[in-house]
PDB file of N, CA and C in Angstrom:
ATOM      1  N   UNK A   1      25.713  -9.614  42.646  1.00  0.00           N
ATOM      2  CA  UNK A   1      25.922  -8.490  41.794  1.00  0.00           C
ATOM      3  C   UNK A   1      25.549  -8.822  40.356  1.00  0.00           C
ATOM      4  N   UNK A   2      25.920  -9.985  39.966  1.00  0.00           N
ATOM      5  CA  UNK A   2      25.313 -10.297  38.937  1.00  0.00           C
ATOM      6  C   UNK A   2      24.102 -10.594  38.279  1.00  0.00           C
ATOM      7  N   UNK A   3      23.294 -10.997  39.777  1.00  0.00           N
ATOM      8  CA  UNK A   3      21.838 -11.145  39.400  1.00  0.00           C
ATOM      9  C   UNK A   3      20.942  -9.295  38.877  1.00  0.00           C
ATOM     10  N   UNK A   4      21.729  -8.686  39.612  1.00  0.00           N
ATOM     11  CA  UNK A   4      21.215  -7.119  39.272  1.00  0.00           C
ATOM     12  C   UNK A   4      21.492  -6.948  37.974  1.00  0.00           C
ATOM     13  N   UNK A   5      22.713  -7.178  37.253  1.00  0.00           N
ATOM     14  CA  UNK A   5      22.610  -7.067  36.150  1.00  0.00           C
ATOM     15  C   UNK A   5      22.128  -8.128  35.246  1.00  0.00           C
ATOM     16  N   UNK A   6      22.110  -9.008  35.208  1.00  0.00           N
ATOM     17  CA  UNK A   6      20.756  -9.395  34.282  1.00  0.00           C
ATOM     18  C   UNK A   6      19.694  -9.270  34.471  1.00  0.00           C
ATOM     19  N   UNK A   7      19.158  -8.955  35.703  1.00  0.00           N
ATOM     20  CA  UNK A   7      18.081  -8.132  36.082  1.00  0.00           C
ATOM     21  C   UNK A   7      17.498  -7.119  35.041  1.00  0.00           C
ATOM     22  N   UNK A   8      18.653  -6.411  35.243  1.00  0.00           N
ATOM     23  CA  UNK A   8      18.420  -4.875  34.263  1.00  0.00           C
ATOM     24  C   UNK A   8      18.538  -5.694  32.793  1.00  0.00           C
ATOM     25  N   UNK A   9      19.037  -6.510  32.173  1.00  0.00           N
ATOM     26  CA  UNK A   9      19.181  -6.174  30.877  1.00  0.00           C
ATOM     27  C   UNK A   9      18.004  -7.193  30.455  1.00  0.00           C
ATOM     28  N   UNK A  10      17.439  -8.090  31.398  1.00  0.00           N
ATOM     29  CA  UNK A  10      16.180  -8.794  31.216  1.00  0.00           C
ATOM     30  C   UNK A  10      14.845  -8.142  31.150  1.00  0.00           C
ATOM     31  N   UNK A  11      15.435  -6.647  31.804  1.00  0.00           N
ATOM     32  CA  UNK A  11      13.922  -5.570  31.613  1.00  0.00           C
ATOM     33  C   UNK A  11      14.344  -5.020  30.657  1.00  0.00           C
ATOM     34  N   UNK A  12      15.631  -4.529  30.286  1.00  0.00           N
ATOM     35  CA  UNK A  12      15.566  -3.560  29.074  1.00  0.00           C
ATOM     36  C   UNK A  12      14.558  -4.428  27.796  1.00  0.00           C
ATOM     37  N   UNK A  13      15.393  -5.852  27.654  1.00  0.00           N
ATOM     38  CA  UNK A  13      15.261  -6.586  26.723  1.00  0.00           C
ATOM     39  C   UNK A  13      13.397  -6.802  26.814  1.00  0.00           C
ATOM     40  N   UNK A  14      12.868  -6.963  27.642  1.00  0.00           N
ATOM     41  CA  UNK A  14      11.466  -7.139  28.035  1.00  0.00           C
ATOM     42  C   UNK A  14      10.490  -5.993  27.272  1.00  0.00           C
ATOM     43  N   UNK A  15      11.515  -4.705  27.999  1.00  0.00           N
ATOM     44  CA  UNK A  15      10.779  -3.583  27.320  1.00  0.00           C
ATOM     45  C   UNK A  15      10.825  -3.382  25.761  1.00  0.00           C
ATOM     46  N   UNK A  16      12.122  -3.415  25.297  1.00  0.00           N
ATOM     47  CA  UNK A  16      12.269  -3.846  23.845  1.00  0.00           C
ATOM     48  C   UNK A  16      11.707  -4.610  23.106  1.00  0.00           C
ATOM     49  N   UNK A  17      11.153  -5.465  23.650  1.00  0.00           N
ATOM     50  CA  UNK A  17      10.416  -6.824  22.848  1.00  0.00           C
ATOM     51  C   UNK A  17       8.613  -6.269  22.842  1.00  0.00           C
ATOM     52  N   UNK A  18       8.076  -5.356  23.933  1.00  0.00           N
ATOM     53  CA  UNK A  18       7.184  -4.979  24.641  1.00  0.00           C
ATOM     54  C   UNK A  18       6.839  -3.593  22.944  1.00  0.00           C
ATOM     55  N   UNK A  19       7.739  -2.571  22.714  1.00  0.00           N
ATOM     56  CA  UNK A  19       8.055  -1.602  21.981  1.00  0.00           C
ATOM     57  C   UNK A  19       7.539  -1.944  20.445  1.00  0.00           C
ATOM     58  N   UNK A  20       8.260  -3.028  20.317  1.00  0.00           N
ATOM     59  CA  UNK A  20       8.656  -4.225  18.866  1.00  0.00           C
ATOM     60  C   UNK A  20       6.862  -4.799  18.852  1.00  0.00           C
ATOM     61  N   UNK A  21       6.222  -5.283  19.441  1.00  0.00           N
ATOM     62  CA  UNK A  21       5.358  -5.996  19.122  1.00  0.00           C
ATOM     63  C   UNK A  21       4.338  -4.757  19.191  1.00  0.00           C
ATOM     64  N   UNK A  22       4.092  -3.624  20.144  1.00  0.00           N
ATOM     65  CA  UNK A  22       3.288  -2.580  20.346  1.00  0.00           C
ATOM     66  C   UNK A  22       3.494  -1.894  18.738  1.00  0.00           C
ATOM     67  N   UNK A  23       5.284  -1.857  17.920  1.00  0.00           N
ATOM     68  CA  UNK A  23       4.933  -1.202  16.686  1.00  0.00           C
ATOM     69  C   UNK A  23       4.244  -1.856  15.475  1.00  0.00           C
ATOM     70  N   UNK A  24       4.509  -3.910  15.782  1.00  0.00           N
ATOM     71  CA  UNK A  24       3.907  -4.586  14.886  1.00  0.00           C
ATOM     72  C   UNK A  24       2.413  -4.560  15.183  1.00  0.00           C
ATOM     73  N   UNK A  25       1.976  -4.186  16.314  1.00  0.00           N
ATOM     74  CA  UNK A  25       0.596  -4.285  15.774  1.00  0.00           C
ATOM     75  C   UNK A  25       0.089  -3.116  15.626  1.00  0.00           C
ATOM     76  N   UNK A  26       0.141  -1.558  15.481  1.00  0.00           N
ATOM     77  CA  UNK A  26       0.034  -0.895  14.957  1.00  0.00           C
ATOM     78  C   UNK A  26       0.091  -0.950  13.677  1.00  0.00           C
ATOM     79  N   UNK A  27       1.207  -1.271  12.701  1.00  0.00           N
ATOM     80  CA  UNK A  27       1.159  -1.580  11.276  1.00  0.00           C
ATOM     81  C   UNK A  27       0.036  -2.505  10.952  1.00  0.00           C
ATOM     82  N   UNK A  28      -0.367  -3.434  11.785  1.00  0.00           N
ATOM     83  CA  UNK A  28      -1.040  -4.383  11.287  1.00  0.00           C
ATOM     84  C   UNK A  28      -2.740  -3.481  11.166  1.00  0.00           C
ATOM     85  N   UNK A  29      -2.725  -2.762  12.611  1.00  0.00           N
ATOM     86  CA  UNK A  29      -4.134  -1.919  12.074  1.00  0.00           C
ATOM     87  C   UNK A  29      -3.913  -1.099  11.347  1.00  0.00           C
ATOM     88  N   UNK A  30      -2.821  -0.685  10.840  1.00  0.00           N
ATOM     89  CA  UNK A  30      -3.599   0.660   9.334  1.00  0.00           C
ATOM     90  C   UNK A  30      -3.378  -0.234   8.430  1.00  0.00           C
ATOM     91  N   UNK A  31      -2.781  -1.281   8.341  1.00  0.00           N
ATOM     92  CA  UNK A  31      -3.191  -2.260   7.228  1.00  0.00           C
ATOM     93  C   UNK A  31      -4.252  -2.574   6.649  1.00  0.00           C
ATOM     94  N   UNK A  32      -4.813  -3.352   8.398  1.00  0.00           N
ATOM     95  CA  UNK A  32      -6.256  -3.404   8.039  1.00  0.00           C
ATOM     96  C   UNK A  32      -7.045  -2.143   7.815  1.00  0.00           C
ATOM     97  N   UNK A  33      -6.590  -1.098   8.260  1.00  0.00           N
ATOM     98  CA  UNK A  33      -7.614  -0.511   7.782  1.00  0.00           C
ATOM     99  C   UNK A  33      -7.744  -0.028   6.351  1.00  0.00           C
ATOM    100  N   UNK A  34      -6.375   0.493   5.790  1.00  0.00           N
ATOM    101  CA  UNK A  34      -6.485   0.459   4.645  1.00  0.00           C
ATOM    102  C   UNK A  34      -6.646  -0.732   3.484  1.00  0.00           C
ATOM    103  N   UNK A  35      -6.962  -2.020   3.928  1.00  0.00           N
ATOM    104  CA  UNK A  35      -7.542  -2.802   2.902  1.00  0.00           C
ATOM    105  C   UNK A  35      -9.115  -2.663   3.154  1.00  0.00           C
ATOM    106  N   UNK A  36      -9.439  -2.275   4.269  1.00  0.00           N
ATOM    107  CA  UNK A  36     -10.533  -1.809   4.060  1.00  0.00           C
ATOM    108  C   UNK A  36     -11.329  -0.842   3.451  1.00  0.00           C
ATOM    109  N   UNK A  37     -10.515   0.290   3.552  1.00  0.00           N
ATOM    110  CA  UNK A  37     -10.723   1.312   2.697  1.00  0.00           C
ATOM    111  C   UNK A  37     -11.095   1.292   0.965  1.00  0.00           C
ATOM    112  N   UNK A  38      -9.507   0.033   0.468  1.00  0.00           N
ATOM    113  CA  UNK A  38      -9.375   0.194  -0.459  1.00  0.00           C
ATOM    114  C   UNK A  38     -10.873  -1.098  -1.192  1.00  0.00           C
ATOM    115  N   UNK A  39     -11.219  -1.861  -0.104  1.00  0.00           N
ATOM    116  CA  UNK A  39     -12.705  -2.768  -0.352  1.00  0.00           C
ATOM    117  C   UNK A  39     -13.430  -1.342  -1.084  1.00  0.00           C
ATOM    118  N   UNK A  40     -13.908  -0.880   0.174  1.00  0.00           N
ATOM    119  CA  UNK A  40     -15.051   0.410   0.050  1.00  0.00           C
ATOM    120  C   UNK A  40     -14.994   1.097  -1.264  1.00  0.00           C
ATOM    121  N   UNK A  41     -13.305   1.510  -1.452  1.00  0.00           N
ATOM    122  CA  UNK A  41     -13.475   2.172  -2.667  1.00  0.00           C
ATOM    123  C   UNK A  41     -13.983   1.189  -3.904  1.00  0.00           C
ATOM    124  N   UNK A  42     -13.257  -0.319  -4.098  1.00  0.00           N
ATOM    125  CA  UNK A  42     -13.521  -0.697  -5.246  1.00  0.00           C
ATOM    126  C   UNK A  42     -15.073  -0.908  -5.187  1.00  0.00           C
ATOM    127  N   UNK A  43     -16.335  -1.158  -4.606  1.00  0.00           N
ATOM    128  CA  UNK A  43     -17.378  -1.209  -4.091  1.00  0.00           C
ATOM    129  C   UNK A  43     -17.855   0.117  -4.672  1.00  0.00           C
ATOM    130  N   UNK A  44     -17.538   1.347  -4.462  1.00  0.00           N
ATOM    131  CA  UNK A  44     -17.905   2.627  -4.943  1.00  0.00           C
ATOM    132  C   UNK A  44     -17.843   2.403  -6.098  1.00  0.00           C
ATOM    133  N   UNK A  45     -16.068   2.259  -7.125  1.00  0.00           N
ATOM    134  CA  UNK A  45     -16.249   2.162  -8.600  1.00  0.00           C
ATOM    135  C   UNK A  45     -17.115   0.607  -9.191  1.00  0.00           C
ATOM    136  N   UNK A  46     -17.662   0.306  -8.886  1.00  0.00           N
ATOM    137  CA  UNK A  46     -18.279  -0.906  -9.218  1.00  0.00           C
ATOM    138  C   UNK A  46     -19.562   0.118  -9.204  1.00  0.00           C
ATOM    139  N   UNK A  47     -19.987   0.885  -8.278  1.00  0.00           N
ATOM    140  CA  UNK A  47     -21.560   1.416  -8.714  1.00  0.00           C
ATOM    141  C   UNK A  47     -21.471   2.256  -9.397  1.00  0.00           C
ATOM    142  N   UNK A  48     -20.081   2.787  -9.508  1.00  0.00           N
ATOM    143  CA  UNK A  48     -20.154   4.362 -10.867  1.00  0.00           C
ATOM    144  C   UNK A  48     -20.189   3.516 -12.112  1.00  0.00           C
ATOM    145  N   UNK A  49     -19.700   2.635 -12.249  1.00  0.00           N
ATOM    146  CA  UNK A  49     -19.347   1.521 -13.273  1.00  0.00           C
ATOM    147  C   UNK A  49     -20.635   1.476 -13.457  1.00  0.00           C
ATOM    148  N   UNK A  50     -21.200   0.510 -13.216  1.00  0.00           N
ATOM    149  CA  UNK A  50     -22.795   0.089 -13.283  1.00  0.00           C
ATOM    150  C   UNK A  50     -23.986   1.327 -13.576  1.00  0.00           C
ATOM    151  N   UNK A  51     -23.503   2.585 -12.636  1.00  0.00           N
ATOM    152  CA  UNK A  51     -24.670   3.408 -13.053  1.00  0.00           C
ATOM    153  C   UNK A  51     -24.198   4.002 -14.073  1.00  0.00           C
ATOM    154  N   UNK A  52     -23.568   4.135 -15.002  1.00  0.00           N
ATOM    155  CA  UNK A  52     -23.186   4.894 -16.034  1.00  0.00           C
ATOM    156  C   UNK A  52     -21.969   4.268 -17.037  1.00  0.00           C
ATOM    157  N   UNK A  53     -22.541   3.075 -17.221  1.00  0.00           N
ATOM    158  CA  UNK A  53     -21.318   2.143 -17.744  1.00  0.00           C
ATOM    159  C   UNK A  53     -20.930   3.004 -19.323  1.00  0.00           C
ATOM    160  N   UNK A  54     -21.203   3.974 -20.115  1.00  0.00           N
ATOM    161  CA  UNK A  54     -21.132   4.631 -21.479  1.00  0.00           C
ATOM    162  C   UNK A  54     -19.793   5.319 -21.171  1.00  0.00           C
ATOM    163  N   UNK A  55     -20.080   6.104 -20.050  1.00  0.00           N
ATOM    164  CA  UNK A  55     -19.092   6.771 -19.502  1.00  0.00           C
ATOM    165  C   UNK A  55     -17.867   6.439 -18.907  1.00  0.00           C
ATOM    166  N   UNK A  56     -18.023   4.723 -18.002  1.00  0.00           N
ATOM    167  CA  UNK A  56     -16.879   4.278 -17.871  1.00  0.00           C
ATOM    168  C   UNK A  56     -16.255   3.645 -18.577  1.00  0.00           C
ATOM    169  N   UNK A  57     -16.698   3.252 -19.774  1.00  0.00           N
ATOM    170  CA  UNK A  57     -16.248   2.983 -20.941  1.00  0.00           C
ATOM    171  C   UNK A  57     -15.298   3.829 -21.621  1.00  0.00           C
ATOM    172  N   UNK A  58     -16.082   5.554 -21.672  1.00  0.00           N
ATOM    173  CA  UNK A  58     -14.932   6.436 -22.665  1.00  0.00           C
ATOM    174  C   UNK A  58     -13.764   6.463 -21.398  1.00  0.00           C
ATOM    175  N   UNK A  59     -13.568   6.535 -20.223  1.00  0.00           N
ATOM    176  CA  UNK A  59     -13.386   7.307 -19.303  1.00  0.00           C
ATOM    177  C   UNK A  59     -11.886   6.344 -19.408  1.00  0.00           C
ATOM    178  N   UNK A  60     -12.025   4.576 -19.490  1.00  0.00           N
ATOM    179  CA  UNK A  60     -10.982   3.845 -19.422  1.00  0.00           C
ATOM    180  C   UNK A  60     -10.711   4.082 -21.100  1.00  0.00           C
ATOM    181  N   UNK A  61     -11.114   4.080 -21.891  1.00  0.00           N
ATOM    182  CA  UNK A  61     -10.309   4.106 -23.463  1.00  0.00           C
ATOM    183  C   UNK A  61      -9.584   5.299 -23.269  1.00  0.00           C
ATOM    184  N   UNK A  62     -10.276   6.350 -22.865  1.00  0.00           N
ATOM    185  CA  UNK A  62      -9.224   7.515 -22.464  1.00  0.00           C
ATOM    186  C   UNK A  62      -7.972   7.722 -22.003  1.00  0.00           C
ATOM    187  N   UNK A  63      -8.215   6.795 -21.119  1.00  0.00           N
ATOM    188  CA  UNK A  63      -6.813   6.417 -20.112  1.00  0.00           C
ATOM    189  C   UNK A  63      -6.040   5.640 -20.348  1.00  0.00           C
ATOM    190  N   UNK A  64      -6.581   4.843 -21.505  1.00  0.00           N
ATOM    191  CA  UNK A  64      -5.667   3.797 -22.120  1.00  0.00           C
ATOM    192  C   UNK A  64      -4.991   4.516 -23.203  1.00  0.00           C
ATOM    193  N   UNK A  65      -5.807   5.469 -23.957  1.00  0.00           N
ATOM    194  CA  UNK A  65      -4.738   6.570 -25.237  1.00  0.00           C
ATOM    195  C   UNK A  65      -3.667   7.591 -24.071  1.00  0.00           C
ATOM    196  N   UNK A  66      -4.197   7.690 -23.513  1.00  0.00           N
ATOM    197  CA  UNK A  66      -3.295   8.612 -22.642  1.00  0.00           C
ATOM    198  C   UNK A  66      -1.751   7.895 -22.236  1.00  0.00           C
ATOM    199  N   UNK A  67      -2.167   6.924 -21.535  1.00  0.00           N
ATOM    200  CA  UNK A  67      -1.212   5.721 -21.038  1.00  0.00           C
ATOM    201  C   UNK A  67      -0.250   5.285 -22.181  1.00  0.00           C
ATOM    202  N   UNK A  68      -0.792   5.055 -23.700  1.00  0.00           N
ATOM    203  CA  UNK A  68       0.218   4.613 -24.678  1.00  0.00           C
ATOM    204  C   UNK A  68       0.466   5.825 -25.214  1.00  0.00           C
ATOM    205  N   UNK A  69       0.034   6.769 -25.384  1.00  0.00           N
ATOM    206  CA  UNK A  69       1.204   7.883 -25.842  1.00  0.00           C
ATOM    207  C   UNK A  69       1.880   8.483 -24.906  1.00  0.00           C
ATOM    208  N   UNK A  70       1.636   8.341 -23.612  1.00  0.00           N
ATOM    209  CA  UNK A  70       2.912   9.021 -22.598  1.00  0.00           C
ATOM    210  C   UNK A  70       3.498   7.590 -22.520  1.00  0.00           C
ATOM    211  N   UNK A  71       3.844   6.478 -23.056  1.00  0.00           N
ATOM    212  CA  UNK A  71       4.838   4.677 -23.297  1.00  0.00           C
ATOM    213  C   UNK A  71       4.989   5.212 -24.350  1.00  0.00           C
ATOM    214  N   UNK A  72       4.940   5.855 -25.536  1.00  0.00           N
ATOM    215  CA  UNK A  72       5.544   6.166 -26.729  1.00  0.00           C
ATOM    216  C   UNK A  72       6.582   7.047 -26.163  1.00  0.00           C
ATOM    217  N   UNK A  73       6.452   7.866 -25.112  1.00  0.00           N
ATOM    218  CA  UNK A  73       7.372   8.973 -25.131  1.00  0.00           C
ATOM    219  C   UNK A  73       8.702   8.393 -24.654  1.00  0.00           C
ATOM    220  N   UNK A  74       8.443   7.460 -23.640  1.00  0.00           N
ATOM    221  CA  UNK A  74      10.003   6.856 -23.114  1.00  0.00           C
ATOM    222  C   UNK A  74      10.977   5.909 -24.259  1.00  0.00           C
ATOM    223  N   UNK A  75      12.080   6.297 -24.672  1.00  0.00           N
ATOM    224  CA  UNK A  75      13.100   5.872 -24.831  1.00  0.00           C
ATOM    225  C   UNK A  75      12.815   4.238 -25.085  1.00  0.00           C
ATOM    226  N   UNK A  76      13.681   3.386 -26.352  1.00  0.00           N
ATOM    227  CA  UNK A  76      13.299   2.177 -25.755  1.00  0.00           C
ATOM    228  C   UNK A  76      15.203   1.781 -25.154  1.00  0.00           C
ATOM    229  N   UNK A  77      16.067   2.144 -25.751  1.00  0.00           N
ATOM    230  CA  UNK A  77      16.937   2.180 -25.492  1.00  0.00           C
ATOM    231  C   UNK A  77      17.924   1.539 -26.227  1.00  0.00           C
ATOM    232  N   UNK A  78      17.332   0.502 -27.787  1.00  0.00           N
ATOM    233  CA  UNK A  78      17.810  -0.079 -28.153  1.00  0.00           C
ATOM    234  C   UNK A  78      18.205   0.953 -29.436  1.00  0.00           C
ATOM    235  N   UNK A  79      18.796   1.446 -29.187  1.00  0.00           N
ATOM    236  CA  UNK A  79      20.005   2.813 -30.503  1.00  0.00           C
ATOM    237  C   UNK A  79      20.752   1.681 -30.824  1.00  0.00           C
ATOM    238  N   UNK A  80      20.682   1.963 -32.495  1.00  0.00           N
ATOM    239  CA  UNK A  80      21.723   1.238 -33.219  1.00  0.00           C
ATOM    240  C   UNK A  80      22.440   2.507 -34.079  1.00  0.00           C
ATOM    241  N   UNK A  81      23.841   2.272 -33.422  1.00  0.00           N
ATOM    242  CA  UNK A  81      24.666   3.984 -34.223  1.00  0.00           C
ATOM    243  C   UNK A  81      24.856   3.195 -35.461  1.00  0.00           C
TER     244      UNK A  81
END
């Protein structure tokens, strides 16, 4: 009687372990795929870069005035009453 039940909990546990590795390697492919993706993209801005470097020039100073006046807007927190 006892062999039936570890029977059963040697398949549950089987199937569980079976579940567990079927979800780790799923994560592992959209991983990969999204570091792949994110290759491709930096590969893309590297040729917008290159074909029109004037433009990616204003395009990041832009984003850098943008970036320090929306960091001007937050709080620093150090109030002296």
């Amino acid at each position: 009687m006892s062999d039936s039940g570890s029977g059963g909990l040697r398949d549950s546990i089987t199937d569980a372990a079976q579940h567990v590795a079927g979800g780790v390697h799923s994560a592992a492919d959209q991983v990969s795929n999204a570091a792949c993706r994110a290759h491709d993209g930096i590969g893309e801005v590297r040729q917008v870069i290159r074909a029109q470097p004037i433009t990616a020039a204003l395009v990041v100073f832009a984003l850098g005035y943008l970036f320090g006046r929306l960091g001007a807007l937050i709080p620093s927190g150090s109030r002296r009453a």
